[in-house]
C-alpha atoms as a PDB file:
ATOM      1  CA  UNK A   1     -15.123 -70.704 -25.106  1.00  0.00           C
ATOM      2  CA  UNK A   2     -15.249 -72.861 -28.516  1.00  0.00           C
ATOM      3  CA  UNK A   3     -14.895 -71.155 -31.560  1.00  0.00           C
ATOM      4  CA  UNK A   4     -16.529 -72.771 -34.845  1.00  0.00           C
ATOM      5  CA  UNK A   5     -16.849 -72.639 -38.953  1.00  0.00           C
ATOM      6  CA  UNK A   6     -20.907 -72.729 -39.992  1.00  0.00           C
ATOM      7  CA  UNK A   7     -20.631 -73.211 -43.554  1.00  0.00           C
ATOM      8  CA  UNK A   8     -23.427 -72.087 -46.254  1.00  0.00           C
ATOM      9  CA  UNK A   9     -24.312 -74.440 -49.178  1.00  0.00           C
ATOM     10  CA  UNK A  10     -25.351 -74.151 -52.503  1.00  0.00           C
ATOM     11  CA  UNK A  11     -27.948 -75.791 -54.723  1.00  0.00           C
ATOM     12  CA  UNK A  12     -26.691 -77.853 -57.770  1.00  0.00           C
ATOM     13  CA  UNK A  13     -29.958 -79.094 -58.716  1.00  0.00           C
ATOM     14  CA  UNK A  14     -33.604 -78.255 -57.457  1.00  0.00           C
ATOM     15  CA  UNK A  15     -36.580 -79.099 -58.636  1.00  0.00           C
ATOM     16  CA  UNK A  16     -39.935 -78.005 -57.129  1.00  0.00           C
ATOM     17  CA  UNK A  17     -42.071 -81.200 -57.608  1.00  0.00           C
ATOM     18  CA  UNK A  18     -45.769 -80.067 -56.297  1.00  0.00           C
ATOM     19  CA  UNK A  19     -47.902 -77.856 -53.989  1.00  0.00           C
ATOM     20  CA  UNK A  20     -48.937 -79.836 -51.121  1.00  0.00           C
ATOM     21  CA  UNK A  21     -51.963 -79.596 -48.861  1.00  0.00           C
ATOM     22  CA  UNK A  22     -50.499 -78.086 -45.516  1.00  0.00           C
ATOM     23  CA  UNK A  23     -48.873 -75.103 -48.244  1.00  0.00           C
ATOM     24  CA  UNK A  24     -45.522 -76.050 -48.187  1.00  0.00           C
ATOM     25  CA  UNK A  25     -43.562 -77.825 -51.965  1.00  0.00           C
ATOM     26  CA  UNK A  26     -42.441 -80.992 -52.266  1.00  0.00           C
ATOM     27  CA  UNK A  27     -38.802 -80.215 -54.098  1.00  0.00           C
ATOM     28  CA  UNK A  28     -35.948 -82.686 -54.952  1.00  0.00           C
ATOM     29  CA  UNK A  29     -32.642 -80.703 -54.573  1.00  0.00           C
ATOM     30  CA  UNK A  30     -28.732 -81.332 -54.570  1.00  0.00           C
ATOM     31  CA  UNK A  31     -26.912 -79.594 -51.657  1.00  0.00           C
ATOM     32  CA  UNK A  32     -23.008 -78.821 -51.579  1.00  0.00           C
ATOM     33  CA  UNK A  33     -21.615 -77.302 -48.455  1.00  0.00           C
ATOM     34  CA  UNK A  34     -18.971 -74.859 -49.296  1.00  0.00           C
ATOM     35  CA  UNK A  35     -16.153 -72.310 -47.643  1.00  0.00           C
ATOM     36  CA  UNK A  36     -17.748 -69.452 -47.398  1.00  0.00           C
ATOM     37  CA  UNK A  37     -18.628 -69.798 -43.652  1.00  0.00           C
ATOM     38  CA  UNK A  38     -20.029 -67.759 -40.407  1.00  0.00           C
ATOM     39  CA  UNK A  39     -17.914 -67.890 -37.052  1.00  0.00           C
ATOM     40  CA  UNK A  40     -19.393 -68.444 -34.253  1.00  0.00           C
ATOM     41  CA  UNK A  41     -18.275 -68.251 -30.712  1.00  0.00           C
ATOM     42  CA  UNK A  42     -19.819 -70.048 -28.187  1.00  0.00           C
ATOM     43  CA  UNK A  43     -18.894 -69.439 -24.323  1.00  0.00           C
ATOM     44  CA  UNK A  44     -20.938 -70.983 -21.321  1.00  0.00           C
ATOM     45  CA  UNK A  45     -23.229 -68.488 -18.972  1.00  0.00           C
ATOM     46  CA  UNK A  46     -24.738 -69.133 -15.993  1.00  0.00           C
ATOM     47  CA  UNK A  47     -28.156 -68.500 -17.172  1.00  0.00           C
ATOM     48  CA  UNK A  48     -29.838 -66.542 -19.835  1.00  0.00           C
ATOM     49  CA  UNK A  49     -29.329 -66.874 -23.778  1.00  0.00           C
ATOM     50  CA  UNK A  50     -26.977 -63.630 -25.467  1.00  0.00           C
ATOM     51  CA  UNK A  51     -26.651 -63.301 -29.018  1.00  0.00           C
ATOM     52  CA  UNK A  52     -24.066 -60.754 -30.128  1.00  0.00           C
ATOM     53  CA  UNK A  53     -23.845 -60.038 -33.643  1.00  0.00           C
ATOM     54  CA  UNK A  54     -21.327 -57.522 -34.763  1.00  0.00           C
ATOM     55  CA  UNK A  55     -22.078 -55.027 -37.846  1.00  0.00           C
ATOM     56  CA  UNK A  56     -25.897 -56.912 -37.697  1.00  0.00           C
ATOM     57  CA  UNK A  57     -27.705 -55.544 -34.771  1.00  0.00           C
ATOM     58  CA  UNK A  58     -31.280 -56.998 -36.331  1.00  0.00           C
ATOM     59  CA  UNK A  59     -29.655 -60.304 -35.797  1.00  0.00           C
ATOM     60  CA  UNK A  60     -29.244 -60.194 -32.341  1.00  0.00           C
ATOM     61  CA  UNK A  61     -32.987 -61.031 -31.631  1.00  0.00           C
ATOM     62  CA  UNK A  62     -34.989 -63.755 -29.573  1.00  0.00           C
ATOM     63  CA  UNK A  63     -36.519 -64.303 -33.243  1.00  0.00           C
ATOM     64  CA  UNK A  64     -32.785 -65.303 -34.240  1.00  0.00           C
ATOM     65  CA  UNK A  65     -32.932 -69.036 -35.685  1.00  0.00           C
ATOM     66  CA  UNK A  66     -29.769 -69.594 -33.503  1.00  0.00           C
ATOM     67  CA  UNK A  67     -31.131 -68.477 -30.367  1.00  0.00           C
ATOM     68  CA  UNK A  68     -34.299 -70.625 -31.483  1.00  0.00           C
ATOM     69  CA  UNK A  69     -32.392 -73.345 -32.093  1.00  0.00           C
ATOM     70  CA  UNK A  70     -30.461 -72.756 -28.458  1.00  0.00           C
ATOM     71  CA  UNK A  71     -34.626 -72.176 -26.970  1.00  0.00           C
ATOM     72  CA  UNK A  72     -34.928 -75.736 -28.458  1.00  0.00           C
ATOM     73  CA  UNK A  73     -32.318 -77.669 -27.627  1.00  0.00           C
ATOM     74  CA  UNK A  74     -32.481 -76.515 -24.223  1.00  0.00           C
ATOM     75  CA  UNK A  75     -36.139 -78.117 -24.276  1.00  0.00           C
ATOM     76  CA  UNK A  76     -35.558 -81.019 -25.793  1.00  0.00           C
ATOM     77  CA  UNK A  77     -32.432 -81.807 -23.716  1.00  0.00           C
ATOM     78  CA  UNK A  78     -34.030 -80.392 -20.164  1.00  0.00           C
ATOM     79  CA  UNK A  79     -30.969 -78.039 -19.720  1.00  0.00           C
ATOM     80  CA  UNK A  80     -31.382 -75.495 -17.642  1.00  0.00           C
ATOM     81  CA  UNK A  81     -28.098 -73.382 -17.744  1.00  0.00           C
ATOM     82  CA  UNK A  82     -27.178 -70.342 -19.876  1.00  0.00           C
ATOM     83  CA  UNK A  83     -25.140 -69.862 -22.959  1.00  0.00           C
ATOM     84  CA  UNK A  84     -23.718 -66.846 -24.897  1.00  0.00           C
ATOM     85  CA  UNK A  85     -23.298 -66.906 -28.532  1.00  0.00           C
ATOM     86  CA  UNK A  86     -21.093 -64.499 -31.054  1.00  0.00           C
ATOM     87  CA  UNK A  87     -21.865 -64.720 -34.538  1.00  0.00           C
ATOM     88  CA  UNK A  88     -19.564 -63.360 -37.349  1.00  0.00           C
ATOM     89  CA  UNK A  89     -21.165 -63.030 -40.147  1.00  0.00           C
ATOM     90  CA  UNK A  90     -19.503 -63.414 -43.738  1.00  0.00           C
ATOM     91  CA  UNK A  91     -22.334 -65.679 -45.328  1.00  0.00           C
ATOM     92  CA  UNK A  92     -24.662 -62.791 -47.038  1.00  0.00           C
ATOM     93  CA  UNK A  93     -28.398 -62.812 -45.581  1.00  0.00           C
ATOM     94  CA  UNK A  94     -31.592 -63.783 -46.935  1.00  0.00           C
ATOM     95  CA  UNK A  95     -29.599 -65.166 -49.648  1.00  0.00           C
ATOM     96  CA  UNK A  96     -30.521 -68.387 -50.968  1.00  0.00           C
ATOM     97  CA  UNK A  97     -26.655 -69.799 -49.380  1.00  0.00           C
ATOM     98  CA  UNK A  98     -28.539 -71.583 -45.985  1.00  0.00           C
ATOM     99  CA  UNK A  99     -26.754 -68.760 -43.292  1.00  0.00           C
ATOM    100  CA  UNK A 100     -29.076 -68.989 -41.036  1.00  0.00           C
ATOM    101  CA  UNK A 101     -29.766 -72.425 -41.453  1.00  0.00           C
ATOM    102  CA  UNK A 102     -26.407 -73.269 -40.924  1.00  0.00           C
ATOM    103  CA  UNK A 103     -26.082 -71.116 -37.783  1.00  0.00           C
ATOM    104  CA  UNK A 104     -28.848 -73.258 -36.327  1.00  0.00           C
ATOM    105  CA  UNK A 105     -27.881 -76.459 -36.971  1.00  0.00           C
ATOM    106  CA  UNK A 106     -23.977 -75.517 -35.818  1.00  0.00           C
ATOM    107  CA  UNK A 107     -25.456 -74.009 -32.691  1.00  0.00           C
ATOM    108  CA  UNK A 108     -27.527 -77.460 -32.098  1.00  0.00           C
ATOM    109  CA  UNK A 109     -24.460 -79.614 -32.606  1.00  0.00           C
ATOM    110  CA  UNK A 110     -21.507 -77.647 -30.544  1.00  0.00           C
ATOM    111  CA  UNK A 111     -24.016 -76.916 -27.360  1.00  0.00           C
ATOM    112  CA  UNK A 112     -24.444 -80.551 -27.703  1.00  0.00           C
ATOM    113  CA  UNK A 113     -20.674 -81.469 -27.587  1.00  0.00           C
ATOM    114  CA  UNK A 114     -20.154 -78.318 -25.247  1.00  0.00           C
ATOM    115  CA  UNK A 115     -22.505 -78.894 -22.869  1.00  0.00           C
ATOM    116  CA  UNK A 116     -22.417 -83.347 -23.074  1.00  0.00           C
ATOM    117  CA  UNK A 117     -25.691 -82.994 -23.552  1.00  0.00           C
ATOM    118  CA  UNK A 118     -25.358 -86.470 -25.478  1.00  0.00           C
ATOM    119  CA  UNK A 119     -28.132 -86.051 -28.003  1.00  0.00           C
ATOM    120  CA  UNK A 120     -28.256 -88.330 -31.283  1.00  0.00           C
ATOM    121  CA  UNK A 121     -27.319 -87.298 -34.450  1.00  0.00           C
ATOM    122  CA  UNK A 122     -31.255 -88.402 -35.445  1.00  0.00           C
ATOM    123  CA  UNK A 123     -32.530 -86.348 -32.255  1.00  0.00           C
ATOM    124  CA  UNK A 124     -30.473 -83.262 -33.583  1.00  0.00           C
ATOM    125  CA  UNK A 125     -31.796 -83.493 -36.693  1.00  0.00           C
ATOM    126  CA  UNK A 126     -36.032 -83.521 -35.912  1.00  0.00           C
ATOM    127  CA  UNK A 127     -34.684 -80.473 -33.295  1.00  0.00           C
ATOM    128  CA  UNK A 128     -33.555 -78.924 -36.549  1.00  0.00           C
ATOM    129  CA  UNK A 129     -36.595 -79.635 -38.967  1.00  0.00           C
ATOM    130  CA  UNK A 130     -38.652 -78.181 -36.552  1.00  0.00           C
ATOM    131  CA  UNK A 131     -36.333 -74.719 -37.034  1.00  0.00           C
ATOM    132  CA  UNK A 132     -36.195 -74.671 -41.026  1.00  0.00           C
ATOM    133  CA  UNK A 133     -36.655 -77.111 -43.785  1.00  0.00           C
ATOM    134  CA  UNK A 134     -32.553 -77.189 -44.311  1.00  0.00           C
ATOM    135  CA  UNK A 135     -30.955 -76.925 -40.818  1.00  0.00           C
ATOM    136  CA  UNK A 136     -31.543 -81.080 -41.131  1.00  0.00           C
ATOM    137  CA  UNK A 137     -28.629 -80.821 -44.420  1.00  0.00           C
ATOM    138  CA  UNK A 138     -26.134 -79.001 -42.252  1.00  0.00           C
ATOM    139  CA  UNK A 139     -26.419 -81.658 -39.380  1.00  0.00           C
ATOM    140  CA  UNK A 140     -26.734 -84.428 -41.551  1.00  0.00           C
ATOM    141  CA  UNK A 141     -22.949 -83.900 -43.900  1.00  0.00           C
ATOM    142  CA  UNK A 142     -21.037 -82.219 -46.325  1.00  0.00           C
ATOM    143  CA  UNK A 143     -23.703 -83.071 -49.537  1.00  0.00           C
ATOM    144  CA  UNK A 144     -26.901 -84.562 -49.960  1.00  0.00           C
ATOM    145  CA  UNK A 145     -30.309 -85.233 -51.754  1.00  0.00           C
ATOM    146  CA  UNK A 146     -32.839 -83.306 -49.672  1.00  0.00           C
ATOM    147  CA  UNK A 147     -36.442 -84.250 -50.536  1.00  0.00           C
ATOM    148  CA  UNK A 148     -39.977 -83.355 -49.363  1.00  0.00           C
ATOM    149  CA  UNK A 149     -39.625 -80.115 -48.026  1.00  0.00           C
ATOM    150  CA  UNK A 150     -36.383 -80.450 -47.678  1.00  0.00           C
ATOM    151  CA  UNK A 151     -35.807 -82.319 -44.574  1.00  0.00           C
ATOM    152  CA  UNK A 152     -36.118 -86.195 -46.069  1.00  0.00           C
ATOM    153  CA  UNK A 153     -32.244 -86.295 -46.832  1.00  0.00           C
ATOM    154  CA  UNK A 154     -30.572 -89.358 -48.795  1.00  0.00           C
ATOM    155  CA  UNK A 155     -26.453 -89.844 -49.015  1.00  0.00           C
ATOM    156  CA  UNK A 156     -25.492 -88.611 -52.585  1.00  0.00           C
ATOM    157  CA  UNK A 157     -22.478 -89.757 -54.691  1.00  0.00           C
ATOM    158  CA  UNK A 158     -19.032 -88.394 -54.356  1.00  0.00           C
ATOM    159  CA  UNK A 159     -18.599 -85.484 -56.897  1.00  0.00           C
ATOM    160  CA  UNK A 160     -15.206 -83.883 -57.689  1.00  0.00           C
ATOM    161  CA  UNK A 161     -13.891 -80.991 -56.343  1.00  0.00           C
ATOM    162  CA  UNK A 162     -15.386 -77.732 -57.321  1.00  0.00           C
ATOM    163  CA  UNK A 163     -15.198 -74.120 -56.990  1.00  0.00           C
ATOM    164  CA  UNK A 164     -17.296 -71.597 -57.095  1.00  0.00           C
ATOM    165  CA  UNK A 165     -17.540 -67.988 -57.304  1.00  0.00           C
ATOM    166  CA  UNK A 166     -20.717 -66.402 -55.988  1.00  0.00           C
ATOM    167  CA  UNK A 167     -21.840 -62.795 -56.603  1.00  0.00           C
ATOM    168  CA  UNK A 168     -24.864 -61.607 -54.432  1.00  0.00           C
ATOM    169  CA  UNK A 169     -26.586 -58.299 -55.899  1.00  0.00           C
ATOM    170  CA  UNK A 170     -26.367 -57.192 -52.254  1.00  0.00           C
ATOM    171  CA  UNK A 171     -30.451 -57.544 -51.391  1.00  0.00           C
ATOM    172  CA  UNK A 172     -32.754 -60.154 -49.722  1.00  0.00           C
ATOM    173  CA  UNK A 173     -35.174 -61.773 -51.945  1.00  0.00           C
ATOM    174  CA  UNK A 174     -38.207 -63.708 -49.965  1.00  0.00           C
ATOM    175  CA  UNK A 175     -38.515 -67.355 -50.007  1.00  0.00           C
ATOM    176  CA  UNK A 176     -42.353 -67.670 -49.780  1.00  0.00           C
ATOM    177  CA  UNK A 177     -42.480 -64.855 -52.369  1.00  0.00           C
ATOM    178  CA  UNK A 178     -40.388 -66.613 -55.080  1.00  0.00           C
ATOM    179  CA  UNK A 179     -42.355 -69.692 -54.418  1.00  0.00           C
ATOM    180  CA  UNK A 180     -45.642 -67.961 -54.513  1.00  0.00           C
ATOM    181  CA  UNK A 181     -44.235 -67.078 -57.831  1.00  0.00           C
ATOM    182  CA  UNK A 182     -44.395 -70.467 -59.256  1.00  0.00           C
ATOM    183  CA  UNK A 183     -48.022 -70.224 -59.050  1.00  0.00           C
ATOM    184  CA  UNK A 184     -48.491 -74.076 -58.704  1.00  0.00           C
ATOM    185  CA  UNK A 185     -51.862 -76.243 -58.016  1.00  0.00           C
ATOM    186  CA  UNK A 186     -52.525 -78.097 -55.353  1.00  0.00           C
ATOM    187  CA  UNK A 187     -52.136 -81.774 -55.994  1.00  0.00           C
ATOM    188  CA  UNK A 188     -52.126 -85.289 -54.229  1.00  0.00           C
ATOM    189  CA  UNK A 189     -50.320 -86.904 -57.681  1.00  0.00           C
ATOM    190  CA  UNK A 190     -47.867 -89.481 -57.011  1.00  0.00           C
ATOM    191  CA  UNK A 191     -44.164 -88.238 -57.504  1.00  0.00           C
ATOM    192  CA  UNK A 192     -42.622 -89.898 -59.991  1.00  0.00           C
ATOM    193  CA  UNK A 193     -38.951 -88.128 -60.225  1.00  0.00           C
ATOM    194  CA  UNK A 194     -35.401 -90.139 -60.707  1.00  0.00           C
ATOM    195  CA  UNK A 195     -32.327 -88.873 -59.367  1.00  0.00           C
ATOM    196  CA  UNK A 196     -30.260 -87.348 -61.909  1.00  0.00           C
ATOM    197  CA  UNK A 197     -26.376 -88.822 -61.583  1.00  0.00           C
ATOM    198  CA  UNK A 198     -23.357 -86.450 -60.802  1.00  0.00           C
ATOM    199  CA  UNK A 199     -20.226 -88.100 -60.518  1.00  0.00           C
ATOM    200  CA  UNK A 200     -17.745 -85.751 -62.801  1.00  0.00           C
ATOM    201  CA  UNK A 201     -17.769 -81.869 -63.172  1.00  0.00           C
ATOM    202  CA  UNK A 202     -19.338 -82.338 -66.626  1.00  0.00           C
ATOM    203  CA  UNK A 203     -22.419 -84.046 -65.162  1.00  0.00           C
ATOM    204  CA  UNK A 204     -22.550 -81.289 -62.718  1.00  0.00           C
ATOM    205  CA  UNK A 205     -22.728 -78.467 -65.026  1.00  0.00           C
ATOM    206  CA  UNK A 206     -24.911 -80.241 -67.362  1.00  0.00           C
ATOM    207  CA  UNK A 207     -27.365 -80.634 -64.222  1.00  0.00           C
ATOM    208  CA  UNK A 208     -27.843 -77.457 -63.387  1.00  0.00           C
ATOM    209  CA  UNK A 209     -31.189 -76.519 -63.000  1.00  0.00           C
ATOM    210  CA  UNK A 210     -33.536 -74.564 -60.497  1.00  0.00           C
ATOM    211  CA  UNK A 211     -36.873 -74.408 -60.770  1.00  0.00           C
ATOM    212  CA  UNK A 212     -37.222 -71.126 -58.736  1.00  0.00           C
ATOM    213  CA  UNK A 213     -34.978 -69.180 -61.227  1.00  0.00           C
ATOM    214  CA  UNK A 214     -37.855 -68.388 -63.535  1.00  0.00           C
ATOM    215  CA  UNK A 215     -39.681 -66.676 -60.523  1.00  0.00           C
ATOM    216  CA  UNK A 216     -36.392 -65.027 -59.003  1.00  0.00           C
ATOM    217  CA  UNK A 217     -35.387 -63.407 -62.660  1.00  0.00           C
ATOM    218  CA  UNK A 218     -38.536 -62.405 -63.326  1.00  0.00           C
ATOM    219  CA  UNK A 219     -38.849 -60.198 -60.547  1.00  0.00           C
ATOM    220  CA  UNK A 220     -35.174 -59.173 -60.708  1.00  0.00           C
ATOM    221  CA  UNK A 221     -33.676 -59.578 -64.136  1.00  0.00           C
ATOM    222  CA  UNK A 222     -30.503 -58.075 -63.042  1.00  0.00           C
ATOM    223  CA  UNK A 223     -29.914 -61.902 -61.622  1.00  0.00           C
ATOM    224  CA  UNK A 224     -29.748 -62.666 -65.589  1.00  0.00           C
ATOM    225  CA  UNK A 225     -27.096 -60.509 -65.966  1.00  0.00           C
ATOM    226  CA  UNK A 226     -25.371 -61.987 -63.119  1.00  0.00           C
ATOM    227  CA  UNK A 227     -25.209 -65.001 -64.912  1.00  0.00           C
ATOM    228  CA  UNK A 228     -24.289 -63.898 -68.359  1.00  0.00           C
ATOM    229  CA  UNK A 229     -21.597 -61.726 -66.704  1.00  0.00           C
ATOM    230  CA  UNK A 230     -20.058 -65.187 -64.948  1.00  0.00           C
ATOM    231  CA  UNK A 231     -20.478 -67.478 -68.269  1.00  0.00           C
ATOM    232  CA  UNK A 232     -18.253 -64.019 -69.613  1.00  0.00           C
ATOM    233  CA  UNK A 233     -15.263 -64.525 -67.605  1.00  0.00           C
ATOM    234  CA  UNK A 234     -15.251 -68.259 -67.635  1.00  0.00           C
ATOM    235  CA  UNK A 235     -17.295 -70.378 -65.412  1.00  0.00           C
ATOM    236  CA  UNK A 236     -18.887 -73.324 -66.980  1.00  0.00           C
ATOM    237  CA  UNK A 237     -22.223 -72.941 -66.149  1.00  0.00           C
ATOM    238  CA  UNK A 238     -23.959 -70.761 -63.917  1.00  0.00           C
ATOM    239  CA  UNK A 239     -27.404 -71.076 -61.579  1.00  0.00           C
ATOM    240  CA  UNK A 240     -29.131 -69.099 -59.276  1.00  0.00           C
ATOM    241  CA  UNK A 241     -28.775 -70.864 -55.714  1.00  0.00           C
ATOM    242  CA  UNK A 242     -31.628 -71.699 -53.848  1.00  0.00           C
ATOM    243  CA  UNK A 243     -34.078 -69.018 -53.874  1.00  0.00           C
ATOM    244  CA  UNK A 244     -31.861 -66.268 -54.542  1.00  0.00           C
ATOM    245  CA  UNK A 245     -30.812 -64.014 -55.044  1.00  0.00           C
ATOM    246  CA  UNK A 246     -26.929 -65.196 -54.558  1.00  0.00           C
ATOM    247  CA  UNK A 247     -25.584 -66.595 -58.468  1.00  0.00           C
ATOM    248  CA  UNK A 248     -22.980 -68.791 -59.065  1.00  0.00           C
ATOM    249  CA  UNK A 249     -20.787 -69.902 -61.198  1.00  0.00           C
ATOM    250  CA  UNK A 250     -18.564 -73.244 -61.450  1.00  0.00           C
ATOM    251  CA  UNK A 251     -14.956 -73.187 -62.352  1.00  0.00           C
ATOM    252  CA  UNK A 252     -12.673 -76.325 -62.851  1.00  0.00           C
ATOM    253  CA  UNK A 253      -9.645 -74.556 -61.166  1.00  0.00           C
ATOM    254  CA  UNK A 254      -8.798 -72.153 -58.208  1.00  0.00           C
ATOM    255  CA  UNK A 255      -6.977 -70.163 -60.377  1.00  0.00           C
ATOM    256  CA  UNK A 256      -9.914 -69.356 -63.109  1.00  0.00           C
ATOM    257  CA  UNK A 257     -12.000 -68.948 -60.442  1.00  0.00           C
ATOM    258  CA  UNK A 258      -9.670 -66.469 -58.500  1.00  0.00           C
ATOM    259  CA  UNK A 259      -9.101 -64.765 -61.833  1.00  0.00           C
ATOM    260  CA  UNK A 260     -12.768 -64.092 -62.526  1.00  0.00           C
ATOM    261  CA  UNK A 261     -13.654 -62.521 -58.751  1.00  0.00           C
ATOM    262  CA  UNK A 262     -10.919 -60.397 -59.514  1.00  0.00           C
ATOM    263  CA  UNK A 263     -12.924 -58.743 -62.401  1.00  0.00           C
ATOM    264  CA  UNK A 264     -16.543 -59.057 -60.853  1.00  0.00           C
ATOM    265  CA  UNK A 265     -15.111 -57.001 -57.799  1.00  0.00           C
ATOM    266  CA  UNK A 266     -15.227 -54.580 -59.805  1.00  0.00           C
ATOM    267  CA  UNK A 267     -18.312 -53.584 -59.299  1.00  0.00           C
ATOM    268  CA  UNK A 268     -18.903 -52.281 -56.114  1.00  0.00           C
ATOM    269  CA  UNK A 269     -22.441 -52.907 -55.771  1.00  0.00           C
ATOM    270  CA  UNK A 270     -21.945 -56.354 -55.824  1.00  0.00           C
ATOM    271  CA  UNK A 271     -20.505 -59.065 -53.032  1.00  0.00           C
ATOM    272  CA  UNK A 272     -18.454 -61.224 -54.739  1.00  0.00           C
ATOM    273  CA  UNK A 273     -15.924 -64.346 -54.000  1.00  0.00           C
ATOM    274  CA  UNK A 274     -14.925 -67.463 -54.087  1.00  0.00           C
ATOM    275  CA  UNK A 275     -15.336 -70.969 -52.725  1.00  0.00           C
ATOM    276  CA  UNK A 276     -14.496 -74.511 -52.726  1.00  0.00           C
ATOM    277  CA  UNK A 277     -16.907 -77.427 -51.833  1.00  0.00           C
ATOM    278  CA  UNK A 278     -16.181 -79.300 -48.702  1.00  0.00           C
END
């Protein structure tokens, strides 16, 4: 039995660049792992795939990414024994914080250790693409650029430490939905786009930006208020993360940022904490 963290992630910067042919966006986006993490228990079967997922019964599905991810590994690897897998979930779902993505990717990289199944980190990661455009990210480190849709990744500069305290409104908000939203045309247009530079927590605030935000507080403007309430109690800036509908706030100090979940919590209706970048 092997016990592991799967860690979400949060979007410092995202830009949605075009609409491209085959319906998917091209998007340039900066991705921080953080603490806030799944755990997930892994223990070796005989045959058959088991995914146990306590206080989430409609996650323990064959149409689970993990037991996808588990389906394709297998494949790719031409294992033919059996695993079992118990996920703990603390990450929120359908979130915009990479959960699921994360439980994939983790699941592809322990069964590989696990099992000595001796796959690359490369092979992992077109196993992954093939599951979601950002199970690549959580194979691939702690931060990176992510480009195309998501699964072209590029090393990107060290940034302080930074915490974070997220509040999730406590429903899912659909992906293709918020993109839908955006209302783009389709277009073959060269990319022309330059890496913005993050190297202090200045930079990072003043880089904030997601292009799906417009979409996402459209159709919910109590994400507006989510943000006003965290620029109330301290946090230097504040973005949506991903598509939504998780906000978040950045703090220079554990402290402030401890202080300020303290009086979100407050309101019940809401999941709030805090987190650290890895």
């Amino acid at each position: 039995m092997i016990e592991v963290f799967s860690p979400a992630k949060v979007n410092l910067h995202l830009r949605v660049l075009r609409k491209r042919p085959d319906g998917y966006h091209d998007i340039a986006t900066l991705m921080q792992k953080i603490s806030l993490r799944d755990t997930m228990v892994f223990s070796h079967r005989e045959e058959d795939i088991v995914i146990r997922c306590p206080g989430y019964p409609q996650l323990a599905r064959e149409d689970n990414i993990a037991y996808r991810a588990v389906k394709a590994l297998f494949a790719a690897a031409g294992c033919r024994t059996g695993v079992e897998i118990v996920l703990h979930k603390a990450i929120p779902i359908g979130a915009g914080l990479g959960g699921g993505s994360s439980n994939a990717a983790t699941t592809l990289i322990t069964l590989n250790d696990m099992l000595h199944l001796n796959l690359s980190r490369d092979e992992l990661m077109k196993i992954g693409a093939r599951l979601g455009a950002d199970v690549p990210f959580f194979i691939y480190g702690d931060r990176a650029w992510a480009f195309g849709i998501g699964d072209r990744l590029e090393p990107a500069a060290e940034l302080p430490p930074l915490w974070f305290v997220l509040v999730n409104p406590r429903f899912e908000l659909s992906t293709a939905r918020v993109y839908q939203g955006l209302n783009l045309t389709l277009t073959n247009q060269p990319i022309n786009y330059s890496i913005p530079r993050f190297s202090t927590i200045t930079d990072v605030v003043e880089g904030l930006h997601n292009d799906l935000e417009k979409v996402s507080l459209a159709l919910y403007p109590v994400l507006q208020e989510l943000k006003n309430r965290l620029m109330g109690v301290g946090a230097r800036g504040a973005l949506m993360s991903g598509s939504g509908p998780t906000v978040y706030g950045v703090f220079d100090r554990e402290r402030e940022a401890l202080q300020a979940v303290d009086i979100l919590k407050e309101n019940k209706n809401w999941f709030v904490t805090a987190a650290c970048s890895l």
